[in-house]
Protein backbone atom coordinates (compact mmCIF):
# COMPACT_ATOMS: atom_id res chain seq x y z
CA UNK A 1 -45.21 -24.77 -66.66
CA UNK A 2 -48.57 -23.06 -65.98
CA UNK A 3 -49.29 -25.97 -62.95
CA UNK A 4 -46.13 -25.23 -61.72
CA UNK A 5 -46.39 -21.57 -61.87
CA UNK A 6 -49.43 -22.11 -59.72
CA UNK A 7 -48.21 -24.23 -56.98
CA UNK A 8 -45.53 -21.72 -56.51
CA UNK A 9 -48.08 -18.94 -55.96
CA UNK A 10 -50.33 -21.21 -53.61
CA UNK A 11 -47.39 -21.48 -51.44
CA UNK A 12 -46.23 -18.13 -50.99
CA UNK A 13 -50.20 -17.12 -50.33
CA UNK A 14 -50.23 -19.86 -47.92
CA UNK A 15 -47.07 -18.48 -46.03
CA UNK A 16 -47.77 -14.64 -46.44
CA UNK A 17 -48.06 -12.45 -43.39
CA UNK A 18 -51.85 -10.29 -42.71
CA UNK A 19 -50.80 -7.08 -41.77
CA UNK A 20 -53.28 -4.25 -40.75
CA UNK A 21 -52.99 -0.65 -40.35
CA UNK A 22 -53.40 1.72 -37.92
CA UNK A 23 -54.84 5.58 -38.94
CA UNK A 24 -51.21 6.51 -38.57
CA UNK A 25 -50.10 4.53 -41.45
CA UNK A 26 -47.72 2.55 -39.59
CA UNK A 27 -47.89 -1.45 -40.28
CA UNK A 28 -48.07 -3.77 -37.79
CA UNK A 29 -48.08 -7.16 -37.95
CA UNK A 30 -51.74 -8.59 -37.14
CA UNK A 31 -51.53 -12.88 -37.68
CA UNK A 32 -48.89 -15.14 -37.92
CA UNK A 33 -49.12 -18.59 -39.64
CA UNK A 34 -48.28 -22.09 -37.73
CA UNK A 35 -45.18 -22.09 -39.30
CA UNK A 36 -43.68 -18.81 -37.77
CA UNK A 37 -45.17 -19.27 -34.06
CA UNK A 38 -42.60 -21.71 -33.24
CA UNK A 39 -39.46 -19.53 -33.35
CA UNK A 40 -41.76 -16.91 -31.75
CA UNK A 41 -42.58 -19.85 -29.10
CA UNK A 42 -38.65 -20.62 -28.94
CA UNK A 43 -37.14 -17.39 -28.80
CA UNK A 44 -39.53 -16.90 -25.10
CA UNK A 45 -38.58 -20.05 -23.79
CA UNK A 46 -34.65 -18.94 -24.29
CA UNK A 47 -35.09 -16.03 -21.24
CA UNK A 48 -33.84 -18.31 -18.46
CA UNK A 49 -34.06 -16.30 -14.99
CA UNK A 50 -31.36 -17.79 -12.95
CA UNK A 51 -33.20 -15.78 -9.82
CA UNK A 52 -36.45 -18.02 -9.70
CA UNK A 53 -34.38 -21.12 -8.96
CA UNK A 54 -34.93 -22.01 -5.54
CA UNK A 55 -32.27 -24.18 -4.98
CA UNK A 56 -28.84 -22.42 -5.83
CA UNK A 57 -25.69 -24.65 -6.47
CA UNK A 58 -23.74 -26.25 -8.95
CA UNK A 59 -25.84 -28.82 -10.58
CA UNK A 60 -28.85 -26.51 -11.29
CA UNK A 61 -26.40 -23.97 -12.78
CA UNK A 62 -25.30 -26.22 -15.09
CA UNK A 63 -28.75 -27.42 -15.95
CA UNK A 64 -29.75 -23.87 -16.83
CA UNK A 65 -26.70 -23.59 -19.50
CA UNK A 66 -27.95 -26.85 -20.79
CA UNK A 67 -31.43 -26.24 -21.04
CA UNK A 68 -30.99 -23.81 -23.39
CA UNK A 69 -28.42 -25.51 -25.47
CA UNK A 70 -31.40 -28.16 -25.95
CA UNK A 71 -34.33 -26.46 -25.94
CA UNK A 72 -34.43 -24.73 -29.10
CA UNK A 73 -33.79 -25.19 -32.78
CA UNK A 74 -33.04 -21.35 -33.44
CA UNK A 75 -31.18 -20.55 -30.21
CA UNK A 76 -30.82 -16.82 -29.95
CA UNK A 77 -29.72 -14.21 -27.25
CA UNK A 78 -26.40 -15.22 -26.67
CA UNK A 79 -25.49 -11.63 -25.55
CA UNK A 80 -28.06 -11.51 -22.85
CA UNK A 81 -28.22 -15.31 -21.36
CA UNK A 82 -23.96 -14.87 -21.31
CA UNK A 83 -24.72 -11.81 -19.44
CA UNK A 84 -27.28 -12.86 -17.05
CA UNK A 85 -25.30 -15.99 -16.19
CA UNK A 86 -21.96 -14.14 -15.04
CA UNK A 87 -24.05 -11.66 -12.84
CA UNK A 88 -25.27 -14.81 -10.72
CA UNK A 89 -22.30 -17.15 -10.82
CA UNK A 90 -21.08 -16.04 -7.34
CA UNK A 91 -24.73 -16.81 -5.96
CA UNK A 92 -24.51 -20.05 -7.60
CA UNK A 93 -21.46 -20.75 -5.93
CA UNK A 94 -19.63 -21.56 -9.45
CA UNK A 95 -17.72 -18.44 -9.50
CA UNK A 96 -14.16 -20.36 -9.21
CA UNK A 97 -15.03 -23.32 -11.23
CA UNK A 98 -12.97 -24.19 -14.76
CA UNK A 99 -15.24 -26.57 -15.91
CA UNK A 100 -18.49 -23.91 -15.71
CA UNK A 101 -16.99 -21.29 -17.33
CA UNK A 102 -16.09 -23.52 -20.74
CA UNK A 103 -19.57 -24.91 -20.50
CA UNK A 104 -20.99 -21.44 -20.61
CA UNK A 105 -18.13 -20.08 -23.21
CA UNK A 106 -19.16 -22.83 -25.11
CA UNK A 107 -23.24 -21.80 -25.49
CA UNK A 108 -22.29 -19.89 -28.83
CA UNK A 109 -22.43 -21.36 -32.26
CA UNK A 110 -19.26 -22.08 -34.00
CA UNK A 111 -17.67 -20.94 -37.09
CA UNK A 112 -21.10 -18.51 -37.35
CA UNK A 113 -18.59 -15.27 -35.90
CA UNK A 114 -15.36 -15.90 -37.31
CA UNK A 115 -14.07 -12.91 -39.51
CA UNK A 116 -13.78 -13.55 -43.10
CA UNK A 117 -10.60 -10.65 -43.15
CA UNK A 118 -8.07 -9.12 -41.66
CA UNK A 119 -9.87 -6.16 -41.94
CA UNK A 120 -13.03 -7.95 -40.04
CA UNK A 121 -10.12 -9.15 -37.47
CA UNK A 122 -8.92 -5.62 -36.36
CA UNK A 123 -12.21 -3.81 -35.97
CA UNK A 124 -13.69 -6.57 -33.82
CA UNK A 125 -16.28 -7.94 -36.13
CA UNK A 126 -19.35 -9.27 -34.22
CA UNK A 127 -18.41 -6.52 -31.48
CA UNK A 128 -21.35 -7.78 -28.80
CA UNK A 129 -20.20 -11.46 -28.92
CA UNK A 130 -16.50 -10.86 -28.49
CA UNK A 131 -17.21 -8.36 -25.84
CA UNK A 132 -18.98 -10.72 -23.77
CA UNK A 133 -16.84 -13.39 -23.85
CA UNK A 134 -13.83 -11.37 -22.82
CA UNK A 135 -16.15 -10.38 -20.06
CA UNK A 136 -16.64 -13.53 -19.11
CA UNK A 137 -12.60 -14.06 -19.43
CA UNK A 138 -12.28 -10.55 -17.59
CA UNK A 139 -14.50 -12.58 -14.45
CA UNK A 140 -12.11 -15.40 -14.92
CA UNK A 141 -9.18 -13.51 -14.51
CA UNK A 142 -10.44 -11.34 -11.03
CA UNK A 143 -11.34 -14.64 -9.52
CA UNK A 144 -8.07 -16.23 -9.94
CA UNK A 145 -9.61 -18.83 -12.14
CA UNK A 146 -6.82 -20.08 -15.20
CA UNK A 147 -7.99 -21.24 -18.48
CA UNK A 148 -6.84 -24.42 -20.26
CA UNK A 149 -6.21 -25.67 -23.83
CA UNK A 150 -9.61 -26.79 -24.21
CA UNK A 151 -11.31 -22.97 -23.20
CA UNK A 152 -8.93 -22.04 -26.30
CA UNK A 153 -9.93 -24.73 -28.67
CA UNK A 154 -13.89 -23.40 -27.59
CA UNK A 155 -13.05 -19.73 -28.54
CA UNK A 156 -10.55 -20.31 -31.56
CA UNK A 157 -13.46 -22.79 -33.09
CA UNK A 158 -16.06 -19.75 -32.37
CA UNK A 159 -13.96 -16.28 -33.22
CA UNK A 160 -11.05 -17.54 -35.04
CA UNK A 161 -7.42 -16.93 -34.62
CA UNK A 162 -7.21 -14.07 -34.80
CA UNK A 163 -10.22 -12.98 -32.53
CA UNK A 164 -10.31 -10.62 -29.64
CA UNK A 165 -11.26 -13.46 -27.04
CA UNK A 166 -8.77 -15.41 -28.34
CA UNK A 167 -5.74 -12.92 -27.88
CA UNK A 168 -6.77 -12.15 -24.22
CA UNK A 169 -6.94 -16.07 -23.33
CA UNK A 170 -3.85 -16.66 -24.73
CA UNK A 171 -2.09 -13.70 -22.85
CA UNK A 172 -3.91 -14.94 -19.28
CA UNK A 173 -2.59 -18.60 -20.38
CA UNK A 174 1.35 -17.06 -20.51
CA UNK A 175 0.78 -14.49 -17.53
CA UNK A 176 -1.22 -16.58 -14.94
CA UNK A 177 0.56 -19.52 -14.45
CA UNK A 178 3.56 -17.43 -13.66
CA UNK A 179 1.86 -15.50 -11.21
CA UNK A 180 0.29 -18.23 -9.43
CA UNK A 181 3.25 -19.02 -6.90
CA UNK A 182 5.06 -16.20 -7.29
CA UNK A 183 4.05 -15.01 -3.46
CA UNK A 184 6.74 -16.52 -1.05
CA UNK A 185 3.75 -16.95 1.45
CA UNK A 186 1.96 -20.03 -0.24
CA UNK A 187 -1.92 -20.39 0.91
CA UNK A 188 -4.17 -23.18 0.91
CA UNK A 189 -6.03 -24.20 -2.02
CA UNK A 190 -9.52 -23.95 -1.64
CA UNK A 191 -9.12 -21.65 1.76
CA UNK A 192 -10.21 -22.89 4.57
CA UNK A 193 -13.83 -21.71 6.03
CA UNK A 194 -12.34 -21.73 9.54
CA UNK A 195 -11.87 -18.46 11.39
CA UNK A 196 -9.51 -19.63 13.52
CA UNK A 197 -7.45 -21.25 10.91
CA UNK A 198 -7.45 -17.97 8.48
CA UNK A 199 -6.34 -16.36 12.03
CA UNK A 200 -3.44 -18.51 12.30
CA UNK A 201 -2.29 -18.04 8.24
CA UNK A 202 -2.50 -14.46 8.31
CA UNK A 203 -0.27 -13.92 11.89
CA UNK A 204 2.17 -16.70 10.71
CA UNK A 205 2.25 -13.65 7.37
CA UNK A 206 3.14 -10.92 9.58
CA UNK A 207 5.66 -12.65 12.18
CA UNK A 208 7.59 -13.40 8.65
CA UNK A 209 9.80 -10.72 9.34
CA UNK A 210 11.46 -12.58 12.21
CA UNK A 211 12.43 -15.68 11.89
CA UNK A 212 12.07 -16.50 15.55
CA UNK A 213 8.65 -16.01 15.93
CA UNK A 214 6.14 -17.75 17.38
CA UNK A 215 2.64 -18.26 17.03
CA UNK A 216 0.50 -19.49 19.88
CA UNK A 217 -3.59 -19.28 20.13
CA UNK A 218 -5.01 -19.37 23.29
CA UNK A 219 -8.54 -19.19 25.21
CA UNK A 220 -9.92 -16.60 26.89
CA UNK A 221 -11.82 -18.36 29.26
CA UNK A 222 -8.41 -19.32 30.81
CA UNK A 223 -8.87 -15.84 31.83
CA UNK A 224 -10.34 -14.91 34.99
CA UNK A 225 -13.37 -12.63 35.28
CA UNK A 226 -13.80 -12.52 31.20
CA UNK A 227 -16.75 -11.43 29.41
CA UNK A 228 -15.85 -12.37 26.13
CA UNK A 229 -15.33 -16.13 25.38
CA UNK A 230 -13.70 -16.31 22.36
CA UNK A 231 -9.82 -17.19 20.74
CA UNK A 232 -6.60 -15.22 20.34
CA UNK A 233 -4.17 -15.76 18.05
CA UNK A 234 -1.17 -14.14 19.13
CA UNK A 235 2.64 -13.64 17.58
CA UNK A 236 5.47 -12.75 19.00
CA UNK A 237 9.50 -12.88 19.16
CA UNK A 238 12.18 -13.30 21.60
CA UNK A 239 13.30 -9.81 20.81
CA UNK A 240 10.32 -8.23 21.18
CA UNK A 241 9.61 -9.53 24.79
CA UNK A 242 13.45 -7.30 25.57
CA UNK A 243 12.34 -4.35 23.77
CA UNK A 244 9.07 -4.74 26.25
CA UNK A 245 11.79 -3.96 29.24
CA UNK A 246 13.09 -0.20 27.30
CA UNK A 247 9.65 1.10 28.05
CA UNK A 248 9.28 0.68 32.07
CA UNK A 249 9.52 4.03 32.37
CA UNK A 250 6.99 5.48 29.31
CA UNK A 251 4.07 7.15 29.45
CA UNK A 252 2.07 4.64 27.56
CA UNK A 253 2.02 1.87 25.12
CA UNK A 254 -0.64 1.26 22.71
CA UNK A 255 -2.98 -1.64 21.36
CA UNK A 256 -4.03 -0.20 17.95
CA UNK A 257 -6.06 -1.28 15.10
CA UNK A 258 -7.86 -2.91 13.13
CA UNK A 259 -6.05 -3.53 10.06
CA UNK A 260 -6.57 -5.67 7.66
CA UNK A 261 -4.29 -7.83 5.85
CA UNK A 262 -5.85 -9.68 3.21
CA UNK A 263 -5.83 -13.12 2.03
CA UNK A 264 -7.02 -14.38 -1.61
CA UNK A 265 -10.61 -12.63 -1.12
CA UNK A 266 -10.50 -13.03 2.82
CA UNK A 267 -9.97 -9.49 5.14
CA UNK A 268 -8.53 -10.34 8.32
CA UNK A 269 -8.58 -7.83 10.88
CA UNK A 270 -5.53 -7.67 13.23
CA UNK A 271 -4.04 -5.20 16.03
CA UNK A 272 -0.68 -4.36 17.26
CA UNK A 273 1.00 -3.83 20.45
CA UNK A 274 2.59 -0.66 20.24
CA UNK A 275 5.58 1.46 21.66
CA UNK A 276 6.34 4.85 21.00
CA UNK A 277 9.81 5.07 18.71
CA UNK A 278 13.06 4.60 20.51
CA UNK A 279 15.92 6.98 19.97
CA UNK A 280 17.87 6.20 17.28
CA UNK A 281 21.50 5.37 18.10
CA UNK A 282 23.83 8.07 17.86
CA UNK A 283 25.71 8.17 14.51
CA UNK A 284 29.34 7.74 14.12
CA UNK A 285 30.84 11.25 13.00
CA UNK A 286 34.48 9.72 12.38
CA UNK A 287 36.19 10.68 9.38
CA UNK A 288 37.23 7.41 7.30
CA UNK A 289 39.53 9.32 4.75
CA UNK A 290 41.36 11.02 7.60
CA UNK A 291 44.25 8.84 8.11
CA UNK A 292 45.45 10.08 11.32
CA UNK A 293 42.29 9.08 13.21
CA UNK A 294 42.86 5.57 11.23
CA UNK A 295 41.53 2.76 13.55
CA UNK A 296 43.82 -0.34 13.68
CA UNK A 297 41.80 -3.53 14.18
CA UNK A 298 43.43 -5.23 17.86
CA UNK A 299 43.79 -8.74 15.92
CA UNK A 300 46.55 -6.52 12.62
CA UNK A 301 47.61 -4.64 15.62
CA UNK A 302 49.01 -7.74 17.30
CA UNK A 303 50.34 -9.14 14.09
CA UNK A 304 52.51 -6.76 12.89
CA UNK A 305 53.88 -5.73 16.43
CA UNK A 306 52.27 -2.93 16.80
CA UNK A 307 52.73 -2.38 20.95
CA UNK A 308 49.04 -0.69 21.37
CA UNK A 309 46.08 -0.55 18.61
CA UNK A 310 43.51 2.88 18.97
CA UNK A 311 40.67 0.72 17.71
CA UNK A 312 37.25 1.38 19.66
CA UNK A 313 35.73 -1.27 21.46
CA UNK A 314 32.59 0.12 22.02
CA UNK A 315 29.32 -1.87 21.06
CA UNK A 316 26.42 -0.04 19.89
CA UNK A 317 22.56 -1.05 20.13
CA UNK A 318 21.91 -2.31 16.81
CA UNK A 319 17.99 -1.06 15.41
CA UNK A 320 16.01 -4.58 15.15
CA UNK A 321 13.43 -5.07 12.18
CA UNK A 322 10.54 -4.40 14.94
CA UNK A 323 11.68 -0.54 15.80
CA UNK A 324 9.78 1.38 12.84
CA UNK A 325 10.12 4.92 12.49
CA UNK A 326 6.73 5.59 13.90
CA UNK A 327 7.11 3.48 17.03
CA UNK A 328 8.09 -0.03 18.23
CA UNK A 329 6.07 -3.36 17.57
CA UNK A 330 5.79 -5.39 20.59
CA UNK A 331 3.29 -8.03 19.63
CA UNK A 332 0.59 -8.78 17.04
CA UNK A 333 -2.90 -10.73 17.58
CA UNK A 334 -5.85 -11.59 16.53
CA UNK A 335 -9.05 -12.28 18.30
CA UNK A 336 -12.58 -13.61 17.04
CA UNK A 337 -14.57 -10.84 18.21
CA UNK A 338 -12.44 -7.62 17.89
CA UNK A 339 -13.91 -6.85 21.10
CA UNK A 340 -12.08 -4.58 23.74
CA UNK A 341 -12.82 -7.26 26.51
CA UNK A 342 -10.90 -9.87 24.19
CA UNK A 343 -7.71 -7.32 23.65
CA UNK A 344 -7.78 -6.72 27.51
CA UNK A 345 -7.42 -10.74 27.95
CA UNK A 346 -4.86 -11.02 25.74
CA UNK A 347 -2.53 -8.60 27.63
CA UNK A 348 -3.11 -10.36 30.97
CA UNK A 349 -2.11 -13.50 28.97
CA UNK A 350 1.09 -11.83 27.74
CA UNK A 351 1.87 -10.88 31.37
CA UNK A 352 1.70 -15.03 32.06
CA UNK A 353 3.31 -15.53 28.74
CA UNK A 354 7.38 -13.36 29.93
CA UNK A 355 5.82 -9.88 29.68
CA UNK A 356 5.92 -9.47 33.24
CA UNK A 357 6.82 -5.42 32.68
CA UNK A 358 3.15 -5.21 30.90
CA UNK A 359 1.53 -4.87 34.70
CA UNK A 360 3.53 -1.91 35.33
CA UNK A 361 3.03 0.18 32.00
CA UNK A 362 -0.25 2.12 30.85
CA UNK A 363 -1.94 0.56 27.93
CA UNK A 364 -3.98 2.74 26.27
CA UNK A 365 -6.46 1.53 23.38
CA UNK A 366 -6.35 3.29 19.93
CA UNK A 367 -9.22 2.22 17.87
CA UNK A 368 -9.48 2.86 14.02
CA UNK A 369 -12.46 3.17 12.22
CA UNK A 370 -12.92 0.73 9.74
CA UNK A 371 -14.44 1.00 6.15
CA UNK A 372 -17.47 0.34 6.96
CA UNK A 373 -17.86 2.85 9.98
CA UNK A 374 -16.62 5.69 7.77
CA UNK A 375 -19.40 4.92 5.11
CA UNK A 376 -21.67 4.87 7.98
CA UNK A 377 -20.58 8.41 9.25
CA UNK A 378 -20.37 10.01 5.80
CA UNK A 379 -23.80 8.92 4.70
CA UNK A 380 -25.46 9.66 8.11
């Protein structure tokens, strides 16, 4: 007993720490032994910076999450490498990908945060880790990106059941598939890089309204004596080419814009041809319940012998989907530079294109500032 005693006080000599104190009485910790340098030696190694990679992309993101999966015996500083990784995702270029966010969901022990209660449960025990992971669910969800079974599986095996992660991937796993194609205009999936071919998707939007439209791009080097090369994607209607002919005789018509119409995370800017408003047609005063001003159809006039039928036969102008209350729609475009020059070729080629009455109205320009210009002006 007295051998054993002593072997048991050799060791915890041998694995004792030195402190050392400073004239204010505080300790501080002065040498460490071999055996507690490691986890000192692990726990630097774990502060990956994502920012001193040179090369940026997929592959070295993952290789970041894995290296510190491996790397350690003690891994530590969840909170903060969870963290750092979803502020650089988008400059990885991994900010839509399934398959990345499970591998980082998945960096966290298992079993190690699930709450022994129901008491644990409600009052969000381990409040850091949960928070984190729903904001890494929170990231998921603004980028359009759905979870799977398997991201469940990852957080019920870390929280539990009943933890906060796992009740917000459950309710983006009932909501998001039913919002995914609930737009009736469908887009590409990824979206295409293309100008041009965003152009085209986001006019083919707005001529929706009409289901004669037509969308045509064209080249403004067809043009003569054009200083902007560039395209024009253009949309218009059969009825909007007539309404052109109502405004011979007005003061002006307008080409007004930008605006922006967005698709998925793309802006598009786009301007309008516009008119001011027409004059409504006049209403019809008649009394309906009055029935000696009762209006007898010609065909039940005929039918029942009646010799002569007081029905009108008048036919009114009825108000198409392109009169607005602020003014008249004529056409919609857009152009890869935004430039004036480009908006002055595409009238001339809407002069080619049936609006012959275009040469013989004013067209004035009405530029809005956009978002960017007003931040500009308010910070200057």
């Amino acid at each position: 007993m007295t051998l054993l005693y002593l072997r048991r006080m050799m060791q915890r000599l041998s694995t004792t720490r030195v402190y050392h104190y400073s004239t204010s009485g505080n300790a501080e910790s002065g040498r460490q032994t071999a055996d507690e340098e490691e986890p000192t030696k692990e726990k630097s190694l774990t502060h990956v910076s994502f920012e001193s990679i040179a090369e940026k992309n997929r592959q070295s993101y993952l290789t970041l999450i894995q290296a510190f999966e491996t790397q350690a015996r003690h891994r530590k500083n969840y909170v903060e490498f969870i963290t750092s990784a979803l502020r650089y995702m988008k400059p990885y270029g991994v900010h839509k990908d399934l398959k990345v966010y499970k591998a980082l969901a998945d960096v966290m022990p298992k079993g190690k945060f699930i709450p022994q209660n129901i008491v644990q449960s409600e009052f969000m025990h381990y409040p850091k880790q949960q928070q984190v992971q729903i904001d890494l669910l929170e990231q998921m969800e603004d980028n359009g990106v759905i979870p799977d079974t398997e991201m469940e599986i990852i957080l019920v095996n870390t929280f539990g059941k009943r933890g906060h992660p796992v009740r917000k991937v459950r309710r983006m796993l009932y909501w998001m598939p039913k919002f995914k194609n609930l737009s009736p205009w469908l887009l590409p999936r990824p979206m295409p890089d293309d100008d041009l071919e965003v152009a085209k998707l986001a006019v083919q939007r707005i001529m929706t309204v009409d289901l004669q439209a037509t969308v045509e791009v064209f080249e403004t080097k067809d043009v003569e004596n054009v200083l902007d090369e560039t395209w024009i994607v253009s949309g218009q209607t059969p009825t909007q080419k007539e309404l052109v002919k109502l405004y011979r005789d007005a003061k002006a018509i307008y080409i007004e814009g930008p605006f922006n119409i967005w698709l998925r995370d793309r802006a598009v800017n786009y301007f309008i041809l516009r008119g001011d408003a027409l004059p409504a047609p006049p209403a019809d005063t008649t009394n309906t319940d009055d029935v000696e001003t009762l209006q007898v159809p010609p065909a039940i006039a005929s039918s029942v012998g009646i010799g002569m039928s007081t029905g009108r036969s008048e036919v009114g102008r009825v108000r198409s989907v392109h009169e607005q209350d602020d003014g008249t729609v004529l056409a919609v475009c857009v152009t890869g530079t935004c430039s004036k020059d480009s908006l002055l070729s595409w009238i001339r080629i809407l002069q080619n294109k049936g609006y012959d009455d275009l040469a013989n109205i004013p067209i004035l320009f009405k530029f809005h500032p956009t978002k960017r210009e007003l931040v500009a002006q308010t910070s200057t």
